[in-house]
Protein backbone atom coordinates (compact mmCIF):
# COMPACT_ATOMS: atom_id res chain seq x y z
CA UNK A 1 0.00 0.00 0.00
CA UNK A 2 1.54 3.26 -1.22
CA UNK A 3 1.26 6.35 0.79
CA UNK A 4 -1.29 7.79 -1.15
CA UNK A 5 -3.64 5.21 -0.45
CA UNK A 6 -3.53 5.31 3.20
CA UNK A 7 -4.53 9.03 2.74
CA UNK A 8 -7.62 8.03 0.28
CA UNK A 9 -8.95 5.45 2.40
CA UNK A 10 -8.78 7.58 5.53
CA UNK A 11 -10.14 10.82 4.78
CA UNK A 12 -10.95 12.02 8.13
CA UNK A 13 -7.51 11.25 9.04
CA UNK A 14 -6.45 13.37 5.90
CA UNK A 15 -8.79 16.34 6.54
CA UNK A 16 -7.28 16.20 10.21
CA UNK A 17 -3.91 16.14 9.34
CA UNK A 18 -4.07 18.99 7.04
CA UNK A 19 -6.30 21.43 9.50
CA UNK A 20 -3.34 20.92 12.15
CA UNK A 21 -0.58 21.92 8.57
CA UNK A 22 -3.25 24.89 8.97
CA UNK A 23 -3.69 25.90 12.33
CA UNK A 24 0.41 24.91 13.29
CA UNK A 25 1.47 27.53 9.98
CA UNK A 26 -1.15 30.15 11.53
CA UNK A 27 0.13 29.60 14.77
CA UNK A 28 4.02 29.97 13.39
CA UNK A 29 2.67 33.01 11.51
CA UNK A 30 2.09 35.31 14.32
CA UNK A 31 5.09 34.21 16.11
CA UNK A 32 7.52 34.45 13.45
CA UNK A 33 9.80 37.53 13.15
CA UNK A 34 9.66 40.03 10.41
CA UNK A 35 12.36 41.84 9.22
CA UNK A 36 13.60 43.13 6.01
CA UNK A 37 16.82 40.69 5.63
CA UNK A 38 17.57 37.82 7.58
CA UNK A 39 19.62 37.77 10.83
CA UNK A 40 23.33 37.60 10.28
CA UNK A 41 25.25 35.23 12.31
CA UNK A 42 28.76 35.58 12.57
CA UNK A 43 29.72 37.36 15.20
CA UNK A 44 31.42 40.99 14.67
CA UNK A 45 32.19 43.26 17.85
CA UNK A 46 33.74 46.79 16.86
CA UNK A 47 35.88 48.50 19.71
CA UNK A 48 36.54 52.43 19.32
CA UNK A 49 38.82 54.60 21.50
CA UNK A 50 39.75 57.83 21.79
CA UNK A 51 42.35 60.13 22.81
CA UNK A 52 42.08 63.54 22.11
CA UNK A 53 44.82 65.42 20.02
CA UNK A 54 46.76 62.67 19.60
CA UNK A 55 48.12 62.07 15.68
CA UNK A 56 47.05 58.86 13.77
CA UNK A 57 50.18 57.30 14.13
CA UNK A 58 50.19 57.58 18.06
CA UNK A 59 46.42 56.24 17.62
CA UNK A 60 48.34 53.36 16.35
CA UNK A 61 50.84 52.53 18.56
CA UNK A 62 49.49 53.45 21.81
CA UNK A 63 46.23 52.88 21.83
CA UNK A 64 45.52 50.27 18.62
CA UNK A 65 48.49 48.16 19.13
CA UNK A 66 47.83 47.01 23.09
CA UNK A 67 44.53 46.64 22.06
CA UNK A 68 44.77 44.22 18.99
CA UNK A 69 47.57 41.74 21.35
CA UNK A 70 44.92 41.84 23.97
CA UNK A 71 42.11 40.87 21.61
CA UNK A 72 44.40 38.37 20.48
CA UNK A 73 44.38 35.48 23.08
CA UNK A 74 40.54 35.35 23.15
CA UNK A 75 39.23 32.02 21.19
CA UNK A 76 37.38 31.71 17.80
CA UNK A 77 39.12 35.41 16.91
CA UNK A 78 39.20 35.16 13.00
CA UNK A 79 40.54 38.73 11.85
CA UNK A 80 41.09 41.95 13.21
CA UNK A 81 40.83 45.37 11.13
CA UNK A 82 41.83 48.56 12.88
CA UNK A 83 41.71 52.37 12.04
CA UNK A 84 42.82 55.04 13.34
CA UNK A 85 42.35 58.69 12.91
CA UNK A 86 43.00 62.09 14.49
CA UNK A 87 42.15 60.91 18.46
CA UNK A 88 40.16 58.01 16.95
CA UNK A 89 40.98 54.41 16.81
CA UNK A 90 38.15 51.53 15.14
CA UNK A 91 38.60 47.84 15.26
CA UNK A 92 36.38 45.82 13.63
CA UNK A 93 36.79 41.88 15.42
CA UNK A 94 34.98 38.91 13.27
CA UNK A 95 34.83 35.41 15.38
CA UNK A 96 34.30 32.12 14.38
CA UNK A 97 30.03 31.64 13.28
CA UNK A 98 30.49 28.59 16.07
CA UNK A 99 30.82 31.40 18.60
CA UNK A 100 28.11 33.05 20.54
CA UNK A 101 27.64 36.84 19.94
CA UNK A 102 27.12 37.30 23.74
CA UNK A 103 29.95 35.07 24.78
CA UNK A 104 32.38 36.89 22.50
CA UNK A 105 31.22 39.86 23.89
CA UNK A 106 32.07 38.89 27.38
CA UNK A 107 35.45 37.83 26.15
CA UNK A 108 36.18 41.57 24.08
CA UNK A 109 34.82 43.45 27.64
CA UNK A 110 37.07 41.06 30.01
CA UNK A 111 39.88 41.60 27.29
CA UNK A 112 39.13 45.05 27.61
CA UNK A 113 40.02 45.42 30.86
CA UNK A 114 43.00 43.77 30.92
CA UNK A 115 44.20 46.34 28.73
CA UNK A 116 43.72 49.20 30.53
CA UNK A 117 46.91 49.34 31.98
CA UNK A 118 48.97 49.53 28.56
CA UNK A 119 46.79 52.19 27.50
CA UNK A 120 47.87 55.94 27.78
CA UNK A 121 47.06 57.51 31.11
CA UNK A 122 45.53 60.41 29.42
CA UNK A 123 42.67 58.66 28.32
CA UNK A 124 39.20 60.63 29.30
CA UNK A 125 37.12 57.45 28.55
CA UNK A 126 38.14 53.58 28.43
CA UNK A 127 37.18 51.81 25.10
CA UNK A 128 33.69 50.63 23.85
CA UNK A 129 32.43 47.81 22.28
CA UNK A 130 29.53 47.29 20.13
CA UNK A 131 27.74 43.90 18.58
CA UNK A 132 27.40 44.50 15.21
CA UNK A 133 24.90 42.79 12.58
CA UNK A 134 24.33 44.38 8.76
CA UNK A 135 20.64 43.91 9.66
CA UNK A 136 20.73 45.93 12.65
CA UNK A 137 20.46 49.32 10.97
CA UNK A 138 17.76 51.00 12.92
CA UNK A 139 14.26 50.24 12.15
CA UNK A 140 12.97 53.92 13.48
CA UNK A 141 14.23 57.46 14.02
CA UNK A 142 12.69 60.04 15.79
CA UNK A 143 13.60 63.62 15.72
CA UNK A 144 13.02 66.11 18.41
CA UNK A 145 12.94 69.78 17.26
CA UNK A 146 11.59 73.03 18.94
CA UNK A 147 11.65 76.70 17.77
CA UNK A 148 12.04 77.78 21.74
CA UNK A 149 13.93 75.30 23.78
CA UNK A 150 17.64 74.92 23.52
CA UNK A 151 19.33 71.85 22.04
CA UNK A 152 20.71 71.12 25.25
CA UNK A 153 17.45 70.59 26.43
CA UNK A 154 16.11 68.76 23.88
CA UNK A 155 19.44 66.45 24.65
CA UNK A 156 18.61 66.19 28.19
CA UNK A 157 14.84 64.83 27.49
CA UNK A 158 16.06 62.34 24.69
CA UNK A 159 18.79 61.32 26.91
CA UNK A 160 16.94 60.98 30.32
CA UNK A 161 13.09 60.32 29.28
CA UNK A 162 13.12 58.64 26.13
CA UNK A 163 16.13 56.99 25.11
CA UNK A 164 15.76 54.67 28.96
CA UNK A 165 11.58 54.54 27.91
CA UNK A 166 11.98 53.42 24.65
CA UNK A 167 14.60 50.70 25.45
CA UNK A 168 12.62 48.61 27.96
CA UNK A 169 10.12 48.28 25.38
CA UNK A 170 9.85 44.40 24.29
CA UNK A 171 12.48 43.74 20.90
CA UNK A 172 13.79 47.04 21.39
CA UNK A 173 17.94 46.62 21.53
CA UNK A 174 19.50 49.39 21.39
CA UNK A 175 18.32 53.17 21.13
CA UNK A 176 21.15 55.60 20.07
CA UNK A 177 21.20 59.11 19.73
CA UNK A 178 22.18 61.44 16.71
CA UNK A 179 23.50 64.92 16.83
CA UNK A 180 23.64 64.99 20.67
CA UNK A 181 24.20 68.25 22.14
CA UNK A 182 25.50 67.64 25.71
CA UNK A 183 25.84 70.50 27.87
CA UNK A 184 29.23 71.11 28.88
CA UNK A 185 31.42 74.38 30.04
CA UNK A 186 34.44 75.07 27.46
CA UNK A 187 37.39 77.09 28.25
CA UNK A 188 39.21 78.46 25.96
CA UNK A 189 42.54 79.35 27.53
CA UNK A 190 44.46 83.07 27.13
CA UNK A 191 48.01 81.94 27.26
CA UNK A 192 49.61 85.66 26.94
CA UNK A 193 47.62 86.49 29.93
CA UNK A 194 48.80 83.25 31.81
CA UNK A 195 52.58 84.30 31.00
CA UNK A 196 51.88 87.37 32.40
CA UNK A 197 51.15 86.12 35.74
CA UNK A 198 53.71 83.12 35.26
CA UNK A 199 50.60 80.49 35.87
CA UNK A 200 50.97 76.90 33.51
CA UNK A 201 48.68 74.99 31.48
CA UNK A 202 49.33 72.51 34.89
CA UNK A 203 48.48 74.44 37.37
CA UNK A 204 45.14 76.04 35.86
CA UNK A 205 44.17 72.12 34.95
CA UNK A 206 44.85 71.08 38.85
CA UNK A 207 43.14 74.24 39.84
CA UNK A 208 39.81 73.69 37.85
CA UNK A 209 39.91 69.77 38.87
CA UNK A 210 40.28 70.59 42.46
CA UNK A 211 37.61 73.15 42.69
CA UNK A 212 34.97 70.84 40.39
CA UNK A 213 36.03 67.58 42.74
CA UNK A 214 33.24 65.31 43.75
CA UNK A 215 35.41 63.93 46.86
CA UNK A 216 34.90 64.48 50.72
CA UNK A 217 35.69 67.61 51.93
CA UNK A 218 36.92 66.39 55.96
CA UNK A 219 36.19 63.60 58.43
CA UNK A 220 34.92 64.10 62.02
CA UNK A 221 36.27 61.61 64.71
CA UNK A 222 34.68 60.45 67.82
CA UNK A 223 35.07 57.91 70.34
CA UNK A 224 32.93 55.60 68.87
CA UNK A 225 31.99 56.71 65.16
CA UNK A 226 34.26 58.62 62.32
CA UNK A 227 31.58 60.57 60.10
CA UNK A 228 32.70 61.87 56.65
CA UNK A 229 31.63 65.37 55.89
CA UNK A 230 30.14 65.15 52.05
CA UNK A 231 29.44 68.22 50.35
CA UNK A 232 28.29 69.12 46.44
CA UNK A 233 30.90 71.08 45.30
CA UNK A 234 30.13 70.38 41.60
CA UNK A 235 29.94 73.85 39.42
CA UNK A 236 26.61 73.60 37.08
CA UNK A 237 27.70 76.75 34.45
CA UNK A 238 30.41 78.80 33.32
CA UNK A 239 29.64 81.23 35.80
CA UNK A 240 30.55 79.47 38.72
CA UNK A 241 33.33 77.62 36.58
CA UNK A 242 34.55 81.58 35.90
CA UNK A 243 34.62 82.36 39.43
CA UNK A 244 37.57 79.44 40.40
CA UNK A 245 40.54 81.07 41.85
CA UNK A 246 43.85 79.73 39.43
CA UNK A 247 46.52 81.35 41.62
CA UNK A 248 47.35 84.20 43.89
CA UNK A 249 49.72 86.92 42.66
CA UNK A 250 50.91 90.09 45.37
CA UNK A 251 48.18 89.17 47.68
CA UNK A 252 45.33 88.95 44.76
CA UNK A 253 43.45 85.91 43.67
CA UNK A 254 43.58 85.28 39.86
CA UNK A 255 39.96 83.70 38.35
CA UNK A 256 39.94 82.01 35.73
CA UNK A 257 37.67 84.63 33.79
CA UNK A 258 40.67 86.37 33.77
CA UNK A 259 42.97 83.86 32.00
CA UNK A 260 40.63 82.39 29.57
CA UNK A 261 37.26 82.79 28.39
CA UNK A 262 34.37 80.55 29.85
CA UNK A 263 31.57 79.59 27.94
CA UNK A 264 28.47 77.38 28.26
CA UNK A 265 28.67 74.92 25.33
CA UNK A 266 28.43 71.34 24.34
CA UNK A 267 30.81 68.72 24.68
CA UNK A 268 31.43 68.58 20.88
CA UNK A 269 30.35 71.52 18.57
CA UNK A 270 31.37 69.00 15.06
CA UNK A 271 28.32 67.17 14.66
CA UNK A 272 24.63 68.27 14.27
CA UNK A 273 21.80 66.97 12.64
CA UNK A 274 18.98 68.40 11.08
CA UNK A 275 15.27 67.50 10.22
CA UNK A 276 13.24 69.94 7.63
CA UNK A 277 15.75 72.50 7.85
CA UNK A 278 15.62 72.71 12.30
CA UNK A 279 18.38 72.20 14.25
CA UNK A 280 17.18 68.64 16.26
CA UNK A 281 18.12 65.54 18.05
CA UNK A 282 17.78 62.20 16.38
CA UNK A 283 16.31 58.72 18.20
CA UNK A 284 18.29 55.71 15.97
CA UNK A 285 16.41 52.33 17.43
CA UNK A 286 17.35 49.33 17.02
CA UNK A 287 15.39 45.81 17.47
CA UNK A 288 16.81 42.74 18.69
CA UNK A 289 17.58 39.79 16.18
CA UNK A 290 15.03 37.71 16.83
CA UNK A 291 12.57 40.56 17.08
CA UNK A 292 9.34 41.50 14.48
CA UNK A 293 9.90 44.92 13.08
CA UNK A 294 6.71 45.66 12.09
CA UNK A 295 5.86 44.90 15.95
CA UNK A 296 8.85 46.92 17.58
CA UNK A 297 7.98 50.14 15.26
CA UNK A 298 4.00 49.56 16.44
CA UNK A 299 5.22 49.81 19.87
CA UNK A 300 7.50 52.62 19.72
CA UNK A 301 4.61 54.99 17.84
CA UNK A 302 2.00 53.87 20.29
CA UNK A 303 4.21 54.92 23.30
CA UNK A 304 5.32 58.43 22.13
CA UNK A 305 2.28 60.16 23.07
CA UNK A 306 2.61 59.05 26.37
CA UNK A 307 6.34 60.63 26.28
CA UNK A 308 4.84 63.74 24.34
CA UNK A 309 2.57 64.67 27.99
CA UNK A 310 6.03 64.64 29.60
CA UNK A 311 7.45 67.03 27.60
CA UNK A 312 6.96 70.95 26.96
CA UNK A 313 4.30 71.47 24.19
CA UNK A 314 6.68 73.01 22.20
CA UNK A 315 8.89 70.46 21.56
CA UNK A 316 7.39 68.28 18.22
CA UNK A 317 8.20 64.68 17.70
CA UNK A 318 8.48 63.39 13.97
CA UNK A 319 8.77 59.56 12.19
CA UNK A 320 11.35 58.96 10.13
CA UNK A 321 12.80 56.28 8.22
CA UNK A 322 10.51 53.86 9.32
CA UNK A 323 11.14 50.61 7.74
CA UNK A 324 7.97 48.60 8.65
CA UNK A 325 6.39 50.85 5.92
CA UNK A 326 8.94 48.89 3.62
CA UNK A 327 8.56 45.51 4.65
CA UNK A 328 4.29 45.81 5.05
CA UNK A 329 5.17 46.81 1.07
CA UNK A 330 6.94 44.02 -0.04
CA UNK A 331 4.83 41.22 2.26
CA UNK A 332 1.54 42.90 0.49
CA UNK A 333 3.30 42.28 -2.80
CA UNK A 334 4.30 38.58 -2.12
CA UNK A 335 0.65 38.00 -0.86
CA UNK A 336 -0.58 39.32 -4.02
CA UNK A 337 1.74 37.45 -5.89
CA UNK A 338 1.27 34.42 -4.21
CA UNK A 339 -2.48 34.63 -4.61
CA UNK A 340 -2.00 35.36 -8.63
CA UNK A 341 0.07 32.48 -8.81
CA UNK A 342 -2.76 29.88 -7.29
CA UNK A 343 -5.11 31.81 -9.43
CA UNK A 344 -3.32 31.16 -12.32
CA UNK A 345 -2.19 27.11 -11.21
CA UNK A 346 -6.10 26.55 -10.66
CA UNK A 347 -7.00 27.93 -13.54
CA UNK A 348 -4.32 26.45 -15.83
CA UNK A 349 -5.76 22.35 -13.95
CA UNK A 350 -9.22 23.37 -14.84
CA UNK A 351 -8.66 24.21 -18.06
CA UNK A 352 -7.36 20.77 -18.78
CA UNK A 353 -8.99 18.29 -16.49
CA UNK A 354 -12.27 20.38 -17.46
CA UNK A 355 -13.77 19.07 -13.89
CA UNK A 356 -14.67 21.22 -10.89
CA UNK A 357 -14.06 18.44 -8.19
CA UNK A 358 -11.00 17.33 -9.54
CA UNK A 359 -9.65 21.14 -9.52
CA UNK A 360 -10.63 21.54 -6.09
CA UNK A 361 -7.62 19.25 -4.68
CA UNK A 362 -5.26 21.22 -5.91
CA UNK A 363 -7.01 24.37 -4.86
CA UNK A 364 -7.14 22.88 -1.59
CA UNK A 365 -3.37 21.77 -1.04
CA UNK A 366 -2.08 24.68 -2.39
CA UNK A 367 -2.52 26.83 0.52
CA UNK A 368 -2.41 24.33 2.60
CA UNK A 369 1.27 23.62 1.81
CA UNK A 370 1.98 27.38 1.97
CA UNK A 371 0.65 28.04 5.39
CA UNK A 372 2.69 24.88 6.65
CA UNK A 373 6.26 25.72 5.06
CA UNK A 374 5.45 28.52 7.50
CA UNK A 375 5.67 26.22 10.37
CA UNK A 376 8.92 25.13 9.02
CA UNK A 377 10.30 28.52 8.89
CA UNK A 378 9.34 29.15 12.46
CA UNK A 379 10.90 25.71 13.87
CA UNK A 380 14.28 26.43 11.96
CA UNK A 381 15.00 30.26 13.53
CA UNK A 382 14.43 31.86 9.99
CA UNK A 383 12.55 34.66 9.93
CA UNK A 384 9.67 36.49 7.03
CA UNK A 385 12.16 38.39 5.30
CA UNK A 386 12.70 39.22 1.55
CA UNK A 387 15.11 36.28 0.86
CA UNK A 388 12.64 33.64 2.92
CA UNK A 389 9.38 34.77 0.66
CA UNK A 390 11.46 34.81 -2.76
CA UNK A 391 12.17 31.19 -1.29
CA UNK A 392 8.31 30.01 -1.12
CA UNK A 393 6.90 32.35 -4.10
């Protein structure tokens, strides 16, 4: 007996079988994620440094050079491309596809630290790392603009209310920010007026750290307690930051107003972005791997009006680049197509069997066998992406 026959001789067996290919694709269906390419899966970590002022070439040797022997020892470590630039270094690590992404990542951060001692003492920051994935460009941006407020401002609510609320929303991975505008005090240092009173570069740097120190300021001592006096000495604008006394010449303090000139800036003034011609602050989010875009970008524009009430009324909130719009597109198409294509298969059977009942089987299994490669997809981690529906259409 052939396997056809068992399935003609039990048809409630057969009709069973196939409404469980039905209701297991259906199932799969909802579950499966959607994205616009499929999830890459070797795993690429990129670690960037920086050092300001210092040439390419010292990029190279100080900074890019202990890194790359450090990097070195850890397991499954393929190849490892480095740049470096004026205060910049970029290396780009690519592991074994037998690794895990968050295992390797453990292994670049402990690797990391380990190199901190080889690394110049001047260093403001120690090195980041980043996964990396060519799908992971960000599936939303939002940009804040606002004819009254100050970018600063704007920075301080996508830094402190939405970037945090955005990211504990489910799929969401990362959520980085574009043209930030961090408020910060810059002094710009009058070095004929520092020879004049015979002060250094040194001493002004010691005298600014000291006075902006977040340390204890004296400990009390008893007979049975020691208590450590804490106080906030931290300066908040340039005008306190103008009022630090540098040094004391024939019995006068010297500010710093009046060695250098204090302003209230941002901690880099070389990036800026821009939306319809405004000066704004850009929301890049990112979804996890395994996550459905079309769901993550629902979520995220369902939740900014609730972050919209927290903020001043004049501060507007705008969609951009949002790539569910792309992939709704192309699924719409490959329904359409798909549905053509039965169309057509039917109609092409009828046409030469010339019988109604015997077309029906094949306008039966047809989507019967689409809605259960579904169920396949779903069981072997791939997700509803252009590549996977050119595959089934």
């Amino acid at each position: 007996m052939s396997w056809t026959e068992v399935f003609i001789r039990r048809p409630v067996m057969t009709v069973l079988l196939n409404l469980s290919l039905v209701v297991a694709g259906l199932a799969a269906w909802s579950k499966i994620p959607v994205a616009a390419l499929p999830s890459y899966n070797t795993p690429i970590i990129n670690v960037s440094a920086s050092l300001p002022g210092a040439a390419p070439e010292t990029m190279a040797s100080s900074v890019a050079l202990p890194l790359e022997k450090q990097f070195s020892t850890i397991a499954g470590l393929q190849t490892i491309s480095s740049t470096s630039t004026l205060g910049n270094t970029s290396l780009t690590l690519e592991f074994d596809p037998s690794r895990n992404i968050d295992t390797v990542a453990g292994d670049v951060q402990a690797a990391l630290f380990r190199s901190l001692r080889a690394l110049p003492a001047e260093m403001t920051s120690p090195p980041s790392y980043r996964k990396v994935n060519p799908a992971d460009a960000p599936v939303l941006l939002v940009a804040l603009t606002s004819p009254s407020i100050d970018l600063t401002e704007l920075n301080d609510y996508a830094e402190n209310l939405l970037s945090p609320g955005l990211s504990t929303i489910d799929g969401v991975a990362q959520v980085s920010l574009y043209g930030q505008k961090r408020y910060a005090v810059r002094i710009k240092v009058k070095t004929d007026l520092l020879n004049q009173r015979n002060i250094t570069l040194d001493d002004l740097q010691a005298a600014v750290r000291a006075a902006n120190a977040n340390t204890p300021v004296g400990v009390l001592d008893g007979s049975r307690q020691t208590l450590t006096i804490q106080a906030n000495r931290q300066l908040r604008n340039a005008a306190e930051f103008g009022r630090i006394v540098v040094a004391s010449r024939n019995g006068a303090p010297v500010y710093l107003r009046d060695v250098a000139e204090v302003q209230d800036s941002v901690e880099t003034s070389k990036t800026y972005s821009t939306y319809q011609g405004e000066r704004s602050i850009v929301l890049a989010i990112q979804r996890q791997p395994d996550a459905n875009t079309v769901q993550v970008v629902d979520k995220v524009k369902a939740l900014l009006p609730r972050f919209a009430a927290q903020m001043p009324a004049s501060i507007k909130m705008d969609t951009l680049n949002d790539r569910s719009v792309s992939i709704r597109e192309s699924l719409h198409d490959v329904y359409l197509t798909l549905a053509l294509t039965v169309g057509l298969v039917v109609l092409v059977i009828f046409i030469f069997l010339r019988r109604a009942v015997a077309t029906l089987i094949p306008t039966a299994s047809l989507p019967i066998s689409l809605i259960g490669a579904l169920t396949l997809l779903y069981a072997l981690g791939y997700s509803l992406d252009n590549i996977s529906l050119l595959g089934i259409t």
